[in-house]
N, C-alpha and C. Protein backbone atom coordinates (compact mmCIF):
# COMPACT_ATOMS: atom_id res chain seq x y z
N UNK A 1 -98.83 -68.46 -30.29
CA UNK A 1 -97.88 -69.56 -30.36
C UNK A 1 -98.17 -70.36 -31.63
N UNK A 2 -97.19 -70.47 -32.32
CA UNK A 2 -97.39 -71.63 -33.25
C UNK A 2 -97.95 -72.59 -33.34
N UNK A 3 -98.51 -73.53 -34.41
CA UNK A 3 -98.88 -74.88 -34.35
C UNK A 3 -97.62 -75.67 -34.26
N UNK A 4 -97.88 -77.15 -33.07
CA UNK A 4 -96.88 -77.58 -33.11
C UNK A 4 -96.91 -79.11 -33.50
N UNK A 5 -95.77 -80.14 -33.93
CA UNK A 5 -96.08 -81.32 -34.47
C UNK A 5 -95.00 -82.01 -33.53
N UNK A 6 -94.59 -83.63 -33.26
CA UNK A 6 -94.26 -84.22 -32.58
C UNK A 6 -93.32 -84.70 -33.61
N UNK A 7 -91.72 -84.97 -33.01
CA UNK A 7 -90.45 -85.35 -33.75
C UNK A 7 -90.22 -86.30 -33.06
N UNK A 8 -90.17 -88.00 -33.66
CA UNK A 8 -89.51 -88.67 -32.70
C UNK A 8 -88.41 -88.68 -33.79
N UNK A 9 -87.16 -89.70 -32.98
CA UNK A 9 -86.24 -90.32 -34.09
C UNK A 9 -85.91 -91.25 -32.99
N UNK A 10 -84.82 -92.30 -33.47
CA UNK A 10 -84.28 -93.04 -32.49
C UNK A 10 -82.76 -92.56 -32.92
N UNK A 11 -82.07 -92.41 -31.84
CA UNK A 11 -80.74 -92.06 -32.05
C UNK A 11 -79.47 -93.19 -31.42
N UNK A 12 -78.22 -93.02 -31.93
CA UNK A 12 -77.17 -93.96 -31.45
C UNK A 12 -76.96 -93.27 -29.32
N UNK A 13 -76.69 -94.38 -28.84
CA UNK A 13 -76.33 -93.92 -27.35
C UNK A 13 -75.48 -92.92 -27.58
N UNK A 14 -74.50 -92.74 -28.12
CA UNK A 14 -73.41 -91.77 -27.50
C UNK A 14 -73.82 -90.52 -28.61
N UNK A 15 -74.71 -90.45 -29.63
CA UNK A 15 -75.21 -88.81 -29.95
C UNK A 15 -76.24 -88.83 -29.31
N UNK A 16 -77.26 -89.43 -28.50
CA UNK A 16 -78.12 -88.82 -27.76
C UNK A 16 -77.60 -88.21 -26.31
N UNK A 17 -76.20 -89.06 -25.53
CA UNK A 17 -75.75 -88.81 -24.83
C UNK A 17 -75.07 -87.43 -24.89
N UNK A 18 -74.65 -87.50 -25.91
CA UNK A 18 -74.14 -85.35 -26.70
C UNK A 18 -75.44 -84.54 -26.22
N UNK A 19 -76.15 -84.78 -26.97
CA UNK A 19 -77.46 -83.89 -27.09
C UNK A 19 -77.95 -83.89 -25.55
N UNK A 20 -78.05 -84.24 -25.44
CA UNK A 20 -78.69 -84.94 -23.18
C UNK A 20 -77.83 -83.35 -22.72
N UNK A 21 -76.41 -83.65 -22.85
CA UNK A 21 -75.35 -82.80 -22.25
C UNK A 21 -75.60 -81.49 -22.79
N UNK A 22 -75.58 -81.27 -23.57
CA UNK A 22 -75.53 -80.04 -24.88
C UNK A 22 -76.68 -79.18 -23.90
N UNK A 23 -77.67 -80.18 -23.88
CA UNK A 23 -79.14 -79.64 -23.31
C UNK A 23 -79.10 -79.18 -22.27
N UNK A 24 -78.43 -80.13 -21.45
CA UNK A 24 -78.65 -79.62 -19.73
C UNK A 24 -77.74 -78.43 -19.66
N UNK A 25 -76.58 -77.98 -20.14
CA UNK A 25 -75.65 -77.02 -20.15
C UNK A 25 -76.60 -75.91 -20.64
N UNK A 26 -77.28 -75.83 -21.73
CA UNK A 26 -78.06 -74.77 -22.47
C UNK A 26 -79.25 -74.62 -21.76
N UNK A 27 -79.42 -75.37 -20.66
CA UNK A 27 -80.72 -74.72 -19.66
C UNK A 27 -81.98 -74.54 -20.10
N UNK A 28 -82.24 -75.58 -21.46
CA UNK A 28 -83.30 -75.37 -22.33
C UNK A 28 -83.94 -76.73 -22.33
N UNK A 29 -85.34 -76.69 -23.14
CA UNK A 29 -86.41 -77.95 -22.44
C UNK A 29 -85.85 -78.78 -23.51
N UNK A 30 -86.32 -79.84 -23.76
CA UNK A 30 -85.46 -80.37 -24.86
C UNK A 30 -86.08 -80.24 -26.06
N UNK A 31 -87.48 -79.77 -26.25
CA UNK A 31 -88.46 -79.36 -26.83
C UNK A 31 -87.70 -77.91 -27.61
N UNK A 32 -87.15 -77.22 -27.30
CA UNK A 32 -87.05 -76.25 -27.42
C UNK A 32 -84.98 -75.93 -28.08
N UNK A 33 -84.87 -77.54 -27.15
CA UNK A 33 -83.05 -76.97 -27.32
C UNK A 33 -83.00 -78.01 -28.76
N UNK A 34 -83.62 -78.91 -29.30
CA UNK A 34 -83.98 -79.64 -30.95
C UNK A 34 -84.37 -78.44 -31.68
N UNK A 35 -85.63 -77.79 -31.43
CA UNK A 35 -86.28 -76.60 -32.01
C UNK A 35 -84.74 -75.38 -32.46
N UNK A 36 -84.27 -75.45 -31.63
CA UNK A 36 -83.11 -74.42 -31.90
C UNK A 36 -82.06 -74.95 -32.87
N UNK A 37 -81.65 -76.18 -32.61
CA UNK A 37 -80.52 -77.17 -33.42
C UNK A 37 -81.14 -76.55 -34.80
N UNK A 38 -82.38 -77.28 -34.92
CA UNK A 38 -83.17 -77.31 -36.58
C UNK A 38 -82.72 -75.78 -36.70
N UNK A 39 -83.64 -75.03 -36.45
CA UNK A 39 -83.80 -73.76 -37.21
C UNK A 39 -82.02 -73.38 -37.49
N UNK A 40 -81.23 -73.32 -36.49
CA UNK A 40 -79.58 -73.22 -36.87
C UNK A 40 -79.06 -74.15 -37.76
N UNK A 41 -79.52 -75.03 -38.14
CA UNK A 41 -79.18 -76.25 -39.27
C UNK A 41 -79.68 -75.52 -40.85
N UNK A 42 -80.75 -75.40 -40.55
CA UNK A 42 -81.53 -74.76 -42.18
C UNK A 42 -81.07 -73.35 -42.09
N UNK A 43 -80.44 -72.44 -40.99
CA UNK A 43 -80.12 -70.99 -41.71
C UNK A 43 -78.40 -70.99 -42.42
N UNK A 44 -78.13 -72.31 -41.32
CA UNK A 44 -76.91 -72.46 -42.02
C UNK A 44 -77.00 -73.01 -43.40
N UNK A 45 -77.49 -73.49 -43.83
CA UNK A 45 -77.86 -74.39 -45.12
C UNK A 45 -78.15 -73.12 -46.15
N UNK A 46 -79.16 -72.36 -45.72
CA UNK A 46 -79.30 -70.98 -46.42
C UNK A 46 -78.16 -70.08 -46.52
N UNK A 47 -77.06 -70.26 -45.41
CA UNK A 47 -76.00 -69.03 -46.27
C UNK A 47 -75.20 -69.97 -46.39
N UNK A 48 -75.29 -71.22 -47.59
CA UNK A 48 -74.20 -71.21 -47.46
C UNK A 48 -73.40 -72.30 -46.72
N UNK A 49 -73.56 -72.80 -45.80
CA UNK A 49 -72.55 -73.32 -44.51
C UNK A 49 -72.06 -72.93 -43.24
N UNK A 50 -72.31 -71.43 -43.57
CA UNK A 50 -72.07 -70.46 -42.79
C UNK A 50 -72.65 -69.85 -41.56
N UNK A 51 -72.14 -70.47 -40.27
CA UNK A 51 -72.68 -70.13 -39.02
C UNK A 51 -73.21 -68.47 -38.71
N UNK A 52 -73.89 -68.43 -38.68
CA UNK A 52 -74.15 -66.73 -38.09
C UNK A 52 -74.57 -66.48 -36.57
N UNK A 53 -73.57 -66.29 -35.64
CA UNK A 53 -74.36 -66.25 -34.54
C UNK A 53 -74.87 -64.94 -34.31
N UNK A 54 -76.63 -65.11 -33.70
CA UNK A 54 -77.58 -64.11 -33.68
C UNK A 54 -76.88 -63.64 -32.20
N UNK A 55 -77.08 -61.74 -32.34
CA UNK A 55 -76.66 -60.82 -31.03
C UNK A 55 -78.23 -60.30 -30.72
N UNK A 56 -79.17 -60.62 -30.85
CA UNK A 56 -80.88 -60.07 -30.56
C UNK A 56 -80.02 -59.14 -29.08
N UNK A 57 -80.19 -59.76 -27.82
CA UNK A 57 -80.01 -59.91 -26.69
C UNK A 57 -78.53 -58.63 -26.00
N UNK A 58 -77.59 -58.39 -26.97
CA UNK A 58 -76.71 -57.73 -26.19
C UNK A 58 -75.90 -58.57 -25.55
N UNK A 59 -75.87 -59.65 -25.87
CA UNK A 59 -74.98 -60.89 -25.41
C UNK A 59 -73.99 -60.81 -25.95
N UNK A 60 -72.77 -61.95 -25.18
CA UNK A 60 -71.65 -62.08 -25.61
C UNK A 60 -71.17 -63.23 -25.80
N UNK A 61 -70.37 -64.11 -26.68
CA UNK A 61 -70.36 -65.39 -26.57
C UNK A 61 -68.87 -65.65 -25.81
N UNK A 62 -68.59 -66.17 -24.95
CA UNK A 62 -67.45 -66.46 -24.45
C UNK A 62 -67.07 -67.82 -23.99
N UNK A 63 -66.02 -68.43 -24.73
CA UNK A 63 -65.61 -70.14 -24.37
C UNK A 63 -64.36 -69.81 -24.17
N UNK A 64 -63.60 -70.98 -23.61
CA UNK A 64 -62.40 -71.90 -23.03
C UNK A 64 -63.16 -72.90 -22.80
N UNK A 65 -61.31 -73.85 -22.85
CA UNK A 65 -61.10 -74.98 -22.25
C UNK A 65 -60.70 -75.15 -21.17
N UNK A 66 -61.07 -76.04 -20.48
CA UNK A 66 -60.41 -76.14 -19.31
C UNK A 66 -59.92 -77.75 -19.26
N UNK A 67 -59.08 -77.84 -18.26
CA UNK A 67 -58.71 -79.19 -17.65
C UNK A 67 -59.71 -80.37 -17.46
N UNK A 68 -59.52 -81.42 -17.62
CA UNK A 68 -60.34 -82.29 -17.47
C UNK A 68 -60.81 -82.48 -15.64
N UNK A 69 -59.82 -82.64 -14.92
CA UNK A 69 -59.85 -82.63 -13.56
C UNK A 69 -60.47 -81.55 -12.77
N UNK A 70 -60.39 -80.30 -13.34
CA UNK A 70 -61.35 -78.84 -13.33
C UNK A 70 -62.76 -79.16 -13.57
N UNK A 71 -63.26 -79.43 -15.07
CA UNK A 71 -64.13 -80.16 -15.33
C UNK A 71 -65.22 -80.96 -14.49
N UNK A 72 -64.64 -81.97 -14.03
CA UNK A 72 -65.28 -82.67 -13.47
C UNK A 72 -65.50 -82.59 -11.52
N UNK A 73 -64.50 -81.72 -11.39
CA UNK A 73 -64.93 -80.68 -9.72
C UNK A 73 -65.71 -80.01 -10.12
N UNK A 74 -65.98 -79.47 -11.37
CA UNK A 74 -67.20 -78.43 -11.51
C UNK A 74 -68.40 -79.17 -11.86
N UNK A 75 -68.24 -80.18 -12.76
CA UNK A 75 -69.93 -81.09 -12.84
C UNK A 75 -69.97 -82.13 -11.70
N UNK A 76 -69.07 -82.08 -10.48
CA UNK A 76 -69.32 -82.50 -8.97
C UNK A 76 -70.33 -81.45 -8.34
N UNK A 77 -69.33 -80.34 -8.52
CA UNK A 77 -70.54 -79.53 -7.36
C UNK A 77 -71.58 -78.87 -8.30
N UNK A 78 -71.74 -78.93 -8.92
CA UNK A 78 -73.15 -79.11 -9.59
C UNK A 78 -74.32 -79.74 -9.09
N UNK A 79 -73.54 -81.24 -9.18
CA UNK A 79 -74.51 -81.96 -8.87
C UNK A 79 -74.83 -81.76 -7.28
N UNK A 80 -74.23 -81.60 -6.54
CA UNK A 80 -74.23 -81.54 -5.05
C UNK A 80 -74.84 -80.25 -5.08
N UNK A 81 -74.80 -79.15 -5.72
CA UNK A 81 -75.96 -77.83 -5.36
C UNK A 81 -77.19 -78.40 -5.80
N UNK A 82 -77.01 -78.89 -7.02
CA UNK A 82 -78.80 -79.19 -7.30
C UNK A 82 -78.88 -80.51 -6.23
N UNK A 83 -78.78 -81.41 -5.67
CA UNK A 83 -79.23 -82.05 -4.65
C UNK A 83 -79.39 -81.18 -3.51
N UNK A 84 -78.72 -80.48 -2.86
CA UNK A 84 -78.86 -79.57 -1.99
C UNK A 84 -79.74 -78.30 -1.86
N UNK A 85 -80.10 -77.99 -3.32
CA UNK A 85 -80.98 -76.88 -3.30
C UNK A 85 -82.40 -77.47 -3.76
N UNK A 86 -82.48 -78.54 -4.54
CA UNK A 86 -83.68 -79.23 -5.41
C UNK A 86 -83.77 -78.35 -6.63
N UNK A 87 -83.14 -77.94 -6.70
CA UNK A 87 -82.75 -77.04 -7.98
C UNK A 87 -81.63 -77.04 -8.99
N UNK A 88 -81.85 -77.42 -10.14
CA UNK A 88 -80.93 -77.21 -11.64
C UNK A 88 -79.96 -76.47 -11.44
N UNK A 89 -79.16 -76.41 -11.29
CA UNK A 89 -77.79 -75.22 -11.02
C UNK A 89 -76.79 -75.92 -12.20
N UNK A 90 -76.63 -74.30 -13.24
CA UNK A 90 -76.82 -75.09 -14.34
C UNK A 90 -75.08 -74.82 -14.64
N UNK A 91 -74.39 -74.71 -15.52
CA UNK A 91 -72.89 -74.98 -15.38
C UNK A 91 -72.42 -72.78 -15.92
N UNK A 92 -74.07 -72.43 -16.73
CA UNK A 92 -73.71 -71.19 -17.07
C UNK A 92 -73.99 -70.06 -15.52
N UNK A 93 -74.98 -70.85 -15.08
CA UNK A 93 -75.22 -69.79 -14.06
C UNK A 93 -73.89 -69.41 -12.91
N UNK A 94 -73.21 -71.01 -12.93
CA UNK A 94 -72.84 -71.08 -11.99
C UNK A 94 -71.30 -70.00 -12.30
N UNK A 95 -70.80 -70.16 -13.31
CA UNK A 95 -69.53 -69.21 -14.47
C UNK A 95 -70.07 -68.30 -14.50
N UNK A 96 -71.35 -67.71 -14.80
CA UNK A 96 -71.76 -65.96 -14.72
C UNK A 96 -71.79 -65.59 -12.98
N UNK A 97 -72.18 -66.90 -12.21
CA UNK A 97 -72.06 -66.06 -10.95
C UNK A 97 -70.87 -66.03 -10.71
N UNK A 98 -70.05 -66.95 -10.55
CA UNK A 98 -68.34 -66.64 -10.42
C UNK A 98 -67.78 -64.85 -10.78
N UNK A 99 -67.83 -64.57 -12.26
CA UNK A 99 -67.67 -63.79 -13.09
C UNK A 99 -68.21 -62.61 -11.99
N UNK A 100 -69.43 -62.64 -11.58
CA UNK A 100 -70.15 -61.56 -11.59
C UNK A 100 -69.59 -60.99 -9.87
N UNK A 101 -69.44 -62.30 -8.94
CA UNK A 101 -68.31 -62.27 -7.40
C UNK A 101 -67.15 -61.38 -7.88
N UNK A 102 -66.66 -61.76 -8.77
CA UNK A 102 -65.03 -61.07 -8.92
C UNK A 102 -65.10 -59.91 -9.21
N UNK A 103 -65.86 -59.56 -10.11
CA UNK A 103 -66.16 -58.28 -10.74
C UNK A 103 -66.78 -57.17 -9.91
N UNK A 104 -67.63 -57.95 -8.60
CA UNK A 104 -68.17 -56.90 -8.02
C UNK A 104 -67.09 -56.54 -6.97
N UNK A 105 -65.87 -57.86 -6.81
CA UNK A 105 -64.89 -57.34 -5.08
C UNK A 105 -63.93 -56.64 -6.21
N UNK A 106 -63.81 -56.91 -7.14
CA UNK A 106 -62.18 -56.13 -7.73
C UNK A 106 -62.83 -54.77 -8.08
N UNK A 107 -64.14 -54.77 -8.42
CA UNK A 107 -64.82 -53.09 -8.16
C UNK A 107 -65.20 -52.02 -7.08
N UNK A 108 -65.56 -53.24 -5.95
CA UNK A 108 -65.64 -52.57 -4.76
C UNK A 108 -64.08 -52.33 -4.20
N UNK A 109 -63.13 -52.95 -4.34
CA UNK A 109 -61.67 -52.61 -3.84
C UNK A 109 -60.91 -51.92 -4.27
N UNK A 110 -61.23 -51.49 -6.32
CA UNK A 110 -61.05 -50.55 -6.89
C UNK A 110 -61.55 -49.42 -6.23
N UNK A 111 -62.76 -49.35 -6.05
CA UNK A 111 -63.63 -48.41 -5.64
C UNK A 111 -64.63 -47.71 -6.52
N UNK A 112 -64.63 -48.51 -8.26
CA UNK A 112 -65.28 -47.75 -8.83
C UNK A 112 -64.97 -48.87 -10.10
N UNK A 113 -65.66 -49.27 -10.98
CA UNK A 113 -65.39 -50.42 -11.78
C UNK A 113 -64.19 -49.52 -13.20
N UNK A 114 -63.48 -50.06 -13.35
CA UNK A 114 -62.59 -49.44 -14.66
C UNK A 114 -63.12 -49.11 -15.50
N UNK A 115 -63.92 -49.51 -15.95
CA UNK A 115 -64.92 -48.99 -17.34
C UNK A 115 -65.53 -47.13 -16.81
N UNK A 116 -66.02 -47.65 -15.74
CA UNK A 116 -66.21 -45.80 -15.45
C UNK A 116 -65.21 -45.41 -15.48
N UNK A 117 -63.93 -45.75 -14.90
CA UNK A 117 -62.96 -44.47 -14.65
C UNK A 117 -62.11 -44.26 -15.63
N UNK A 118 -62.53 -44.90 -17.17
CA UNK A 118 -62.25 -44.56 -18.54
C UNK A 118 -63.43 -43.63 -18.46
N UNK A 119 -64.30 -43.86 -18.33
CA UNK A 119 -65.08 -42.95 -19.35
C UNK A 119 -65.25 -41.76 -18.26
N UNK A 120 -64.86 -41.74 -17.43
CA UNK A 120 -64.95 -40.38 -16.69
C UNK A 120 -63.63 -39.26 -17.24
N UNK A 121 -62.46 -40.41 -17.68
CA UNK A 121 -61.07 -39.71 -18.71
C UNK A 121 -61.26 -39.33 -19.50
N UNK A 122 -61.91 -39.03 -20.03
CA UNK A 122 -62.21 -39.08 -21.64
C UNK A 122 -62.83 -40.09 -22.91
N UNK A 123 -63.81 -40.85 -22.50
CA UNK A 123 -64.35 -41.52 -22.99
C UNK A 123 -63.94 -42.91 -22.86
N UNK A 124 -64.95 -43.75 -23.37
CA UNK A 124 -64.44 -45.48 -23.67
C UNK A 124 -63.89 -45.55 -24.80
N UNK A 125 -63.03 -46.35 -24.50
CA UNK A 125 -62.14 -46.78 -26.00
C UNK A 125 -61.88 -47.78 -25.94
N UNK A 126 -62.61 -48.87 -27.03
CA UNK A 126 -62.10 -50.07 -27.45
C UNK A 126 -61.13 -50.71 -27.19
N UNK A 127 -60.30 -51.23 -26.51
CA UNK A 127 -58.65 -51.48 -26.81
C UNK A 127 -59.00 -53.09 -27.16
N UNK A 128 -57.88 -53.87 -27.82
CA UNK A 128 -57.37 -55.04 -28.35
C UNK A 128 -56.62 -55.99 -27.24
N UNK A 129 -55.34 -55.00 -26.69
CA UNK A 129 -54.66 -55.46 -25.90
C UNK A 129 -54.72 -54.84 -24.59
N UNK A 130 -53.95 -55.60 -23.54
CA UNK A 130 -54.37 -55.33 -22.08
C UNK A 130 -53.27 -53.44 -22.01
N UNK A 131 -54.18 -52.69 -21.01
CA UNK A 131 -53.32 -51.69 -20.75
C UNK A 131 -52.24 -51.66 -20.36
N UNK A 132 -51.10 -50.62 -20.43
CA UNK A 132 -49.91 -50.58 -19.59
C UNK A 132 -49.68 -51.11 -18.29
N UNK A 133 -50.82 -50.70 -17.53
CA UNK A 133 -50.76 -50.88 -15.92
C UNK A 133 -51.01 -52.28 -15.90
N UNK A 134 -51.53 -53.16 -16.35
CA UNK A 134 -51.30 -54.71 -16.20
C UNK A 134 -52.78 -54.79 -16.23
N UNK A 135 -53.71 -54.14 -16.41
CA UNK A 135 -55.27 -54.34 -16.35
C UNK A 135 -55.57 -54.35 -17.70
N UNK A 136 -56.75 -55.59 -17.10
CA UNK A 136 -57.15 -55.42 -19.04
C UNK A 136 -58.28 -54.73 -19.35
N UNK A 137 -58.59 -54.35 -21.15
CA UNK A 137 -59.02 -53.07 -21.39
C UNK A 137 -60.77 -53.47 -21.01
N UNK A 138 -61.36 -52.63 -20.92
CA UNK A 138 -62.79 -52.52 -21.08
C UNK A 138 -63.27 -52.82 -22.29
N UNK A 139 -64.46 -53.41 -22.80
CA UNK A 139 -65.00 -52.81 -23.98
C UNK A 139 -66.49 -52.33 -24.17
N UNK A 140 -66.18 -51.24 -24.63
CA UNK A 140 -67.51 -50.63 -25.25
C UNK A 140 -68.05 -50.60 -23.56
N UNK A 141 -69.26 -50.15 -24.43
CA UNK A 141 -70.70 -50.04 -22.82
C UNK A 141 -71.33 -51.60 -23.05
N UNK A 142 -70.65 -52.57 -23.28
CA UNK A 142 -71.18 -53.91 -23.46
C UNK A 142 -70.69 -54.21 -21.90
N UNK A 143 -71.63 -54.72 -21.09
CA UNK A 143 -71.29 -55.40 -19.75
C UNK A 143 -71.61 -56.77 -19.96
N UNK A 144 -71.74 -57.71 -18.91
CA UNK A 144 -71.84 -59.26 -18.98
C UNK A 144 -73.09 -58.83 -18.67
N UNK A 145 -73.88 -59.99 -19.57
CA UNK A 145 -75.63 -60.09 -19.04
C UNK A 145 -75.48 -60.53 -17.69
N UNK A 146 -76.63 -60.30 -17.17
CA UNK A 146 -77.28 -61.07 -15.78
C UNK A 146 -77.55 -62.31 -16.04
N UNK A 147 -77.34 -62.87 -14.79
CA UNK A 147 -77.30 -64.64 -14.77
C UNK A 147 -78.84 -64.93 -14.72
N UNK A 148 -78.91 -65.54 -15.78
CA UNK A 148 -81.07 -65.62 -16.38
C UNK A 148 -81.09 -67.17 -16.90
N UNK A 149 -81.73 -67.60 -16.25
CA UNK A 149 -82.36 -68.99 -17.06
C UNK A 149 -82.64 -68.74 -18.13
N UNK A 150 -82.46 -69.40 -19.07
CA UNK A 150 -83.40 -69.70 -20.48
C UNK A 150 -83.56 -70.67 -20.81
């Protein structure tokens, strides 16, 4: 492990209140979710301006917006699982487990997840847009990670 040194600063309420949020969403210590800001600050600075997001992991980055009223039923029961469990239930786990419910009943009712029954046709193929049949395409042998703290 590295040598490590101590960062204070004093910040305005409503960018520490960003960063607070930023943090608890990213499931990271705060030690660690600053540590990340920096190093993404100076690589951007090195190319340039230019964001590069790192794929190490086989990850995928996926956002929307949603409704404000959506929103805030979802950082409700948040809070009501982590009171109820004594546990962090964090806003990604809770969207990968969603994700991961649907995916397993629309596979079990399929009977076989779509991505196999491309590649049992004749291979995987990339597509852009959703198929004829109203399903949308697979891609690649890239699946959704497993729902993992970090």
């Amino acid at each position: 492990m590295p040598e490590t040194r101590n960062l204070c600063a004093q910040l305005p309420l409503d960018l520490h209140q960003r960063v607070c949020e930023a943090r608890e969403q990213s499931g990271l210590t705060t030690a660690q979710y600053i540590t990340n800001l920096l190093i993404e600050y100076y690589e951007m600075k090195e190319n340039g301006g230019k964001t590069i997001m790192a794929n190490n992991n086989g990850s995928r980055t996926m956002a929307f917006q949603i409704g404000e009223d959506l929103f805030q039923r979802i950082k409700a029961h948040l809070e009501c699982e982590t009171a109820r469990t004594g546990r962090k239930l964090t806003q990604r786990e809770f969207v990968l487990g969603l994700i991961e419910e649907a995916l397993s009943e629309a596979e079990r009712q399929a009977g076989a997840s779509p991505c196999e029954a491309a590649e049992t046709e004749g291979g995987s193929q990339e597509q852009d847009a959703p198929s004829q049949g109203g399903e949308e395409a697979c891609e690649g042998e890239t699946g959704l990670p497993a729902s993992q703290d970090e």
